[in-house]
C-alpha atoms as a PDB file:
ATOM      1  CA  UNK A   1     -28.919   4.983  27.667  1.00  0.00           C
ATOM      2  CA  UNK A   2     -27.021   7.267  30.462  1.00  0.00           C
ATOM      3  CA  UNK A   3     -28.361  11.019  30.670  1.00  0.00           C
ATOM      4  CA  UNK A   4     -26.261  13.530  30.964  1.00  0.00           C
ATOM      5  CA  UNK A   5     -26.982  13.695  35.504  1.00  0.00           C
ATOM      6  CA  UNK A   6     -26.183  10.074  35.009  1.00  0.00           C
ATOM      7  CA  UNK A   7     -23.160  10.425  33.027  1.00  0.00           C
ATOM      8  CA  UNK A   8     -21.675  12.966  35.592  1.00  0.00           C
ATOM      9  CA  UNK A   9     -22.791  11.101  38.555  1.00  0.00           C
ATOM     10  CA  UNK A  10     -20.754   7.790  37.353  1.00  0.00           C
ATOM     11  CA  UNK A  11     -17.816  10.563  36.312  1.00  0.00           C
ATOM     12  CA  UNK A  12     -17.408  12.240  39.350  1.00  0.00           C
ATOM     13  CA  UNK A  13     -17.494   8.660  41.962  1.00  0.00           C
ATOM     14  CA  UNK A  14     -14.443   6.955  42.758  1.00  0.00           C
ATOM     15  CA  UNK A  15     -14.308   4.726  39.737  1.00  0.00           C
ATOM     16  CA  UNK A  16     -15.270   7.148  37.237  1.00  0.00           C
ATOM     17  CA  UNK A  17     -16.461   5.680  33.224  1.00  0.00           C
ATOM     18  CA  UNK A  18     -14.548   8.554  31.620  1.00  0.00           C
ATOM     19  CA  UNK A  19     -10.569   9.205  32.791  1.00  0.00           C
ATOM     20  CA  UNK A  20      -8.462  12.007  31.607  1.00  0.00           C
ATOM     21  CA  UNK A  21     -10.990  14.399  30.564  1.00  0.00           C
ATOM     22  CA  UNK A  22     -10.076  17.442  29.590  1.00  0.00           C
ATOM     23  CA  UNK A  23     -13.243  20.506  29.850  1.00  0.00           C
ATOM     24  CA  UNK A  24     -16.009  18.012  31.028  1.00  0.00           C
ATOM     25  CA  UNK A  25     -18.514  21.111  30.703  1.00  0.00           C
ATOM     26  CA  UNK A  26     -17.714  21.229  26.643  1.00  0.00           C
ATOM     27  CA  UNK A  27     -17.454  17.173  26.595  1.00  0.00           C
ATOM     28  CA  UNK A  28     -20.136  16.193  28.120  1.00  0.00           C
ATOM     29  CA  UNK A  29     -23.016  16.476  25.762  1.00  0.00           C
ATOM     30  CA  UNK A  30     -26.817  15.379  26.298  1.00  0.00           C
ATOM     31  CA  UNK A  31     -26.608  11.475  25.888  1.00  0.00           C
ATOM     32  CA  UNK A  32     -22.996  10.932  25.896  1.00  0.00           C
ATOM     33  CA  UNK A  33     -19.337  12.173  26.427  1.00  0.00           C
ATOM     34  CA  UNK A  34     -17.586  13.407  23.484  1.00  0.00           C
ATOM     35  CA  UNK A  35     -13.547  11.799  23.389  1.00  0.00           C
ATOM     36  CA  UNK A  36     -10.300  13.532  21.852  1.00  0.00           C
ATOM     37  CA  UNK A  37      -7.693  12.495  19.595  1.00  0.00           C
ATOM     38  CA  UNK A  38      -4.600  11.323  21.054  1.00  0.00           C
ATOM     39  CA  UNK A  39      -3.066   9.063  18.422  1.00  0.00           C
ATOM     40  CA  UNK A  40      -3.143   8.091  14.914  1.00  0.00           C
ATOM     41  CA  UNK A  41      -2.191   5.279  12.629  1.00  0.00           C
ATOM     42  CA  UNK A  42      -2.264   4.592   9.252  1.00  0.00           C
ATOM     43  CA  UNK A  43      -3.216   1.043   7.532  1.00  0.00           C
ATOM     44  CA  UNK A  44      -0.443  -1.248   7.003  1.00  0.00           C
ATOM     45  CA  UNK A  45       0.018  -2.269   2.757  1.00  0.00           C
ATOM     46  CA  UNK A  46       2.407  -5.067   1.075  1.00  0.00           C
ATOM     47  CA  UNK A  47       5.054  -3.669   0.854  1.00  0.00           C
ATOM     48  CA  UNK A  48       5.643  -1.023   3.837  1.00  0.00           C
ATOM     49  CA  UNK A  49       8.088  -3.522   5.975  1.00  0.00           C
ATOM     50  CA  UNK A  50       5.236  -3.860   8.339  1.00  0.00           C
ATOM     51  CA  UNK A  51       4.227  -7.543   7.812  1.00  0.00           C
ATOM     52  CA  UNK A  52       1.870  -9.119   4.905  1.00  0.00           C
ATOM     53  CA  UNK A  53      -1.528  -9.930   6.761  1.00  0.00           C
ATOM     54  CA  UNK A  54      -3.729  -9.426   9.654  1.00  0.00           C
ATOM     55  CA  UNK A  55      -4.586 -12.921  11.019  1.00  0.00           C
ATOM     56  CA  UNK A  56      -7.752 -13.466  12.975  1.00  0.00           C
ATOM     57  CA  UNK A  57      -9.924 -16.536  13.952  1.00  0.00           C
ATOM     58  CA  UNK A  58     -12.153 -18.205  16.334  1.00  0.00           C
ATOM     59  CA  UNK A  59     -10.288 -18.685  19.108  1.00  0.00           C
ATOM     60  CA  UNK A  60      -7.375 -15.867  18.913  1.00  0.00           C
ATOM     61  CA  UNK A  61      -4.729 -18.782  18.912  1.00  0.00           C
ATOM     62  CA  UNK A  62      -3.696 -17.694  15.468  1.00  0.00           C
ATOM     63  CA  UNK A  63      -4.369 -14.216  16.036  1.00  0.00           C
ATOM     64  CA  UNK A  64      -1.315 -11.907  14.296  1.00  0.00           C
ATOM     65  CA  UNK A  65      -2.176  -7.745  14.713  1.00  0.00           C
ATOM     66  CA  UNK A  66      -0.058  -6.303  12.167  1.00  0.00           C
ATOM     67  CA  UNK A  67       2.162  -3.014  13.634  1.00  0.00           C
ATOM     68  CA  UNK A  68       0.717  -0.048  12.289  1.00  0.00           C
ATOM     69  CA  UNK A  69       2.874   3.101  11.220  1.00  0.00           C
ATOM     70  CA  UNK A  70       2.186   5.854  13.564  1.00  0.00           C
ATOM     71  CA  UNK A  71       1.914   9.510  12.077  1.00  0.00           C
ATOM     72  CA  UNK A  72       2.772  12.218  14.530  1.00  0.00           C
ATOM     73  CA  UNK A  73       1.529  15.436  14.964  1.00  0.00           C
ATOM     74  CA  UNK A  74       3.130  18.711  13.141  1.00  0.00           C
ATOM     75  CA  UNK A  75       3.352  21.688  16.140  1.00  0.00           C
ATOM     76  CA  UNK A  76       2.359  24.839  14.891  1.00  0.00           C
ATOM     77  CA  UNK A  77       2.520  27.503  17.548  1.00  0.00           C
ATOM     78  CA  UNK A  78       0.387  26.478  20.473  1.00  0.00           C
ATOM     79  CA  UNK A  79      -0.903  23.736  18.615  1.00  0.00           C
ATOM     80  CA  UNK A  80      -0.209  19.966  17.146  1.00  0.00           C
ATOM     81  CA  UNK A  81      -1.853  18.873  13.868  1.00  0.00           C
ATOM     82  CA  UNK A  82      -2.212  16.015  12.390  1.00  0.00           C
ATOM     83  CA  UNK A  83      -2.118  16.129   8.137  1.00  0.00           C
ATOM     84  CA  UNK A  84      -3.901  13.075   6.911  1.00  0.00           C
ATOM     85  CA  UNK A  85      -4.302  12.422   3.210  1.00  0.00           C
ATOM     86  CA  UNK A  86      -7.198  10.686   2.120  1.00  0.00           C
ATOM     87  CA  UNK A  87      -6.821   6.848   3.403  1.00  0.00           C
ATOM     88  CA  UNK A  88      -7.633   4.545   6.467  1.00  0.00           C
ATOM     89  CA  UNK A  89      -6.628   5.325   9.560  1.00  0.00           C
ATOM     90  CA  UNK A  90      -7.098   3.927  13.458  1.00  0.00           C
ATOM     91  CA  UNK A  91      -7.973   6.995  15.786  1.00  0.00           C
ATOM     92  CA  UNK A  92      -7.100   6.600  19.591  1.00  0.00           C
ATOM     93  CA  UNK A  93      -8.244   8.956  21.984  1.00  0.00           C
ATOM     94  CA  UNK A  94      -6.382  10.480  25.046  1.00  0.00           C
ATOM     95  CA  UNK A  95      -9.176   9.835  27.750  1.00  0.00           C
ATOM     96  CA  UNK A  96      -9.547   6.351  28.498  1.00  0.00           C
ATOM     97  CA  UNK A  97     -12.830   4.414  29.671  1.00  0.00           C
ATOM     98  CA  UNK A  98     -13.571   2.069  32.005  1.00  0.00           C
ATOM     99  CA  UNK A  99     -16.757  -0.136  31.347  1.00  0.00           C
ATOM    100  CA  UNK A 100     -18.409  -1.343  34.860  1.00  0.00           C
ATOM    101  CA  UNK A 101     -20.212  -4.668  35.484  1.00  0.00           C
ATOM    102  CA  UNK A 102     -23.637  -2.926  34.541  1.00  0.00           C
ATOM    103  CA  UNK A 103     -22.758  -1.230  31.724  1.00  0.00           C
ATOM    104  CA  UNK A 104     -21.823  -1.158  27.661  1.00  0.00           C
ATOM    105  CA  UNK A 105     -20.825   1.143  26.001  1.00  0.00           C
ATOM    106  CA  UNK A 106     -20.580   2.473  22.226  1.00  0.00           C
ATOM    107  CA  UNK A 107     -18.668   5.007  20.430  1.00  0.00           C
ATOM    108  CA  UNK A 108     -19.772   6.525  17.641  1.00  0.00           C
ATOM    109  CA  UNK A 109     -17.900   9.628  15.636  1.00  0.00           C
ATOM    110  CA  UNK A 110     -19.113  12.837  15.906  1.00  0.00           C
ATOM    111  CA  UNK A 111     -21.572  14.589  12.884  1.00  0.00           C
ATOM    112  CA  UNK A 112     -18.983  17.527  12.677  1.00  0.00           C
ATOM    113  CA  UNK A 113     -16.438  14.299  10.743  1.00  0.00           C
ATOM    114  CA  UNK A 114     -19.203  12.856   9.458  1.00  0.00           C
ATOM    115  CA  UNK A 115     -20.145  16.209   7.595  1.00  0.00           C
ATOM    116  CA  UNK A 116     -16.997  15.767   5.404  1.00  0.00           C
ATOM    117  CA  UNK A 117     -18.311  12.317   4.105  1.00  0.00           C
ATOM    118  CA  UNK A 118     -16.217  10.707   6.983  1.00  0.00           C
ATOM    119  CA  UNK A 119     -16.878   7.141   7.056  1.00  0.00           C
ATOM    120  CA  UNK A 120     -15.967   4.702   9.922  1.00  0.00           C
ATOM    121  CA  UNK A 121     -15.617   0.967   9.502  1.00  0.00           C
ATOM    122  CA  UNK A 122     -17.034   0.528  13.078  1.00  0.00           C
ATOM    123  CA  UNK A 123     -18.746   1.580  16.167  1.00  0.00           C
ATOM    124  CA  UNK A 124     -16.570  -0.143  18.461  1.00  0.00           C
ATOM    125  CA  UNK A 125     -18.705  -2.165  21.895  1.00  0.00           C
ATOM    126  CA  UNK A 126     -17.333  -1.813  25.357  1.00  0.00           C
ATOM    127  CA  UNK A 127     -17.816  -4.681  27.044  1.00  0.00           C
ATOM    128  CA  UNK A 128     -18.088  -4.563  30.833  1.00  0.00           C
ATOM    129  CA  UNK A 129     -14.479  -4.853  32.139  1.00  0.00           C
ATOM    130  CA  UNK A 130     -12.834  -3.051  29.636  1.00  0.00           C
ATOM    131  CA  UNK A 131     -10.411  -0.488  30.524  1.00  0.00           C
ATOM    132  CA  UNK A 132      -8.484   1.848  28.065  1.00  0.00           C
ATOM    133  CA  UNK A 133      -8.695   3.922  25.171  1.00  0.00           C
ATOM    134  CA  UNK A 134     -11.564   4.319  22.469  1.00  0.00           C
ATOM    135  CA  UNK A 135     -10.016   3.075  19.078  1.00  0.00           C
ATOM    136  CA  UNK A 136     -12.270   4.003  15.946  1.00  0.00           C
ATOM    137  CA  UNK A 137     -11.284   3.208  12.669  1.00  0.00           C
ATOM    138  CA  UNK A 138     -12.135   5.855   9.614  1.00  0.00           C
ATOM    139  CA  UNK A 139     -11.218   6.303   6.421  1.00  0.00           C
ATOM    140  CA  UNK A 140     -10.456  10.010   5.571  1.00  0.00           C
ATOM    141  CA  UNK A 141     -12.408  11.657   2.352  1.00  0.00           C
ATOM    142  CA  UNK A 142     -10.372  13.830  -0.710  1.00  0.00           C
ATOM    143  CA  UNK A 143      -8.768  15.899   0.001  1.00  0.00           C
ATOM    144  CA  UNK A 144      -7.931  14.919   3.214  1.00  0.00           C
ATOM    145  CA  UNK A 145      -8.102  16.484   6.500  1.00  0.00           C
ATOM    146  CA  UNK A 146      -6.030  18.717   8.937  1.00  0.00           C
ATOM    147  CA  UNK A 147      -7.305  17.774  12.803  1.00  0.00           C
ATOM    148  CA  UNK A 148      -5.614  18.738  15.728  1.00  0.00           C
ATOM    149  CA  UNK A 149      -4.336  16.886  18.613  1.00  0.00           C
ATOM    150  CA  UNK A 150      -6.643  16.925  21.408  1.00  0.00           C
ATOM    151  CA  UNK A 151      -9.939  17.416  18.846  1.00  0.00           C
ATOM    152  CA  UNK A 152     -13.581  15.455  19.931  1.00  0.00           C
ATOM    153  CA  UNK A 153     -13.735  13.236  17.367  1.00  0.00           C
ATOM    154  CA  UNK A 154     -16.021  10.578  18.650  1.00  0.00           C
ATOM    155  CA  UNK A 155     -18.806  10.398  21.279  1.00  0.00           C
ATOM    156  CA  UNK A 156     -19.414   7.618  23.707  1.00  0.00           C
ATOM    157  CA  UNK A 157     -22.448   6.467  24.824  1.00  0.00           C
ATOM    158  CA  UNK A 158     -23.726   4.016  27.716  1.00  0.00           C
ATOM    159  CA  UNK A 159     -25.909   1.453  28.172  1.00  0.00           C
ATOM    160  CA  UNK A 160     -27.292   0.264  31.237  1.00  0.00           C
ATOM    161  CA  UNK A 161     -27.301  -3.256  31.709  1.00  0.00           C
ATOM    162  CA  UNK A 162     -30.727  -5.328  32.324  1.00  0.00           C
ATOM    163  CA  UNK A 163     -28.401  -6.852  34.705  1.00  0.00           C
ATOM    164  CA  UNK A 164     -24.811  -6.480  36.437  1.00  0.00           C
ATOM    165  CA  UNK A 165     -22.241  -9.166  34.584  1.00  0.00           C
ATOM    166  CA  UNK A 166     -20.521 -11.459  37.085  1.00  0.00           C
ATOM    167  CA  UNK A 167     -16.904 -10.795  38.058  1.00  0.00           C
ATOM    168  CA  UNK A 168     -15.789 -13.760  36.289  1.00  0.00           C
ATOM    169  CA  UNK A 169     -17.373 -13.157  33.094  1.00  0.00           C
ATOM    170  CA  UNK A 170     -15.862  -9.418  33.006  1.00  0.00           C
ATOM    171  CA  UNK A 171     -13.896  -8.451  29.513  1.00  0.00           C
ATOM    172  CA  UNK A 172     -10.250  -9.958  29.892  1.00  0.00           C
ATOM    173  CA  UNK A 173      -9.042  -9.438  26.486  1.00  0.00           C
ATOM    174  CA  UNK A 174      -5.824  -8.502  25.373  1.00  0.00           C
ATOM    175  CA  UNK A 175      -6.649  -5.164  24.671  1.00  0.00           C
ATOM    176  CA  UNK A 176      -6.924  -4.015  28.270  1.00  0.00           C
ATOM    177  CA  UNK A 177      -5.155  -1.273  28.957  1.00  0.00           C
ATOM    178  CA  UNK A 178      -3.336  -1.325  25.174  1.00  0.00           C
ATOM    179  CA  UNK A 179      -2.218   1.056  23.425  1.00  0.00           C
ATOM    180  CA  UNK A 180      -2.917   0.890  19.558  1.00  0.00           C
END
């Protein structure tokens, strides 16, 4: 696992792990770098217009990602909120990553959510090659929460590789550089 000197030193290079940081003295923490909230979505149902199923298997050549309904922020002042009743909901973040031939990496939300009996539904893997946002799924306790725009939510951490991954084995998946 990456120290906090390592974290900065791969940060501060000319292909840095961590893009569009914000206060990287306040985010970066011990053992990992603690990610914002950009944008939210709530879970499709039957009946919202959206579609009927998510379709996934082996291959992907069946693969159907239903659209999910985006909630925006409410400005109040100097600041954008978002109200989320209790439910699930997809959490992307406004710095994006980018996941070197020698490295993994994991994201895992912060204690501060998980304190309100927070639950996610993963702790998404980088793989090396990936580049774009962290996308956490969590499902949102009673009575629901107010978070604003631009709040740490999650915490990456990474993993050094026993070895680098060959160019040609690099993540290529469609969710390089997607948004939602």
């Amino acid at each position: 696992m990456l120290s906090k000197n390592e974290l900065a030193n791969r940060i501060h290079c000319d292909s840095p792990i961590v893009r569009g940081y914000k206060d990287l003295d306040k985010q970066l923490q011990q053992c990992g770098v603690d990610i914002r909230l950009g944008r939210v979505w709530r879970e499709a149902k039957l009946g919202d217009g959206v579609g009927e199923f998510h379709t996934i298997d082996f291959d992907n050549s069946k693969r159907a990602i239903l659209e999910l309904p985006e909630i925006k922020p409410m400005t109040e002042g100097e600041q954008s909120w978002f109200y989320l009743r209790p439910g699930h909901y997809l959490f992307q973040s406004i710095e994006k990553v980018w996941i070197p031939n020698d490295l993994c990496a994991i994201s895992s939300v912060r204690s501060t959510l998980m304190r309100t009996t927070a639950v996610t539904t993963d702790s998404p893997l980088f793989d090396p090659g990936y580049l774009g946002p962290d996308n956490t799924s969590i499902i949102v306790p009673e009575p629901g929460w107010r978070i604003e725009l631009g709040a740490r939510y999650t915490q990456m951490v990474f993993f050094e590789l026993s070895s680098p991954i060959d160019d040609i084995d690099l993540y290529q998946g469609v969710y390089n550089e997607k948004v939602g």
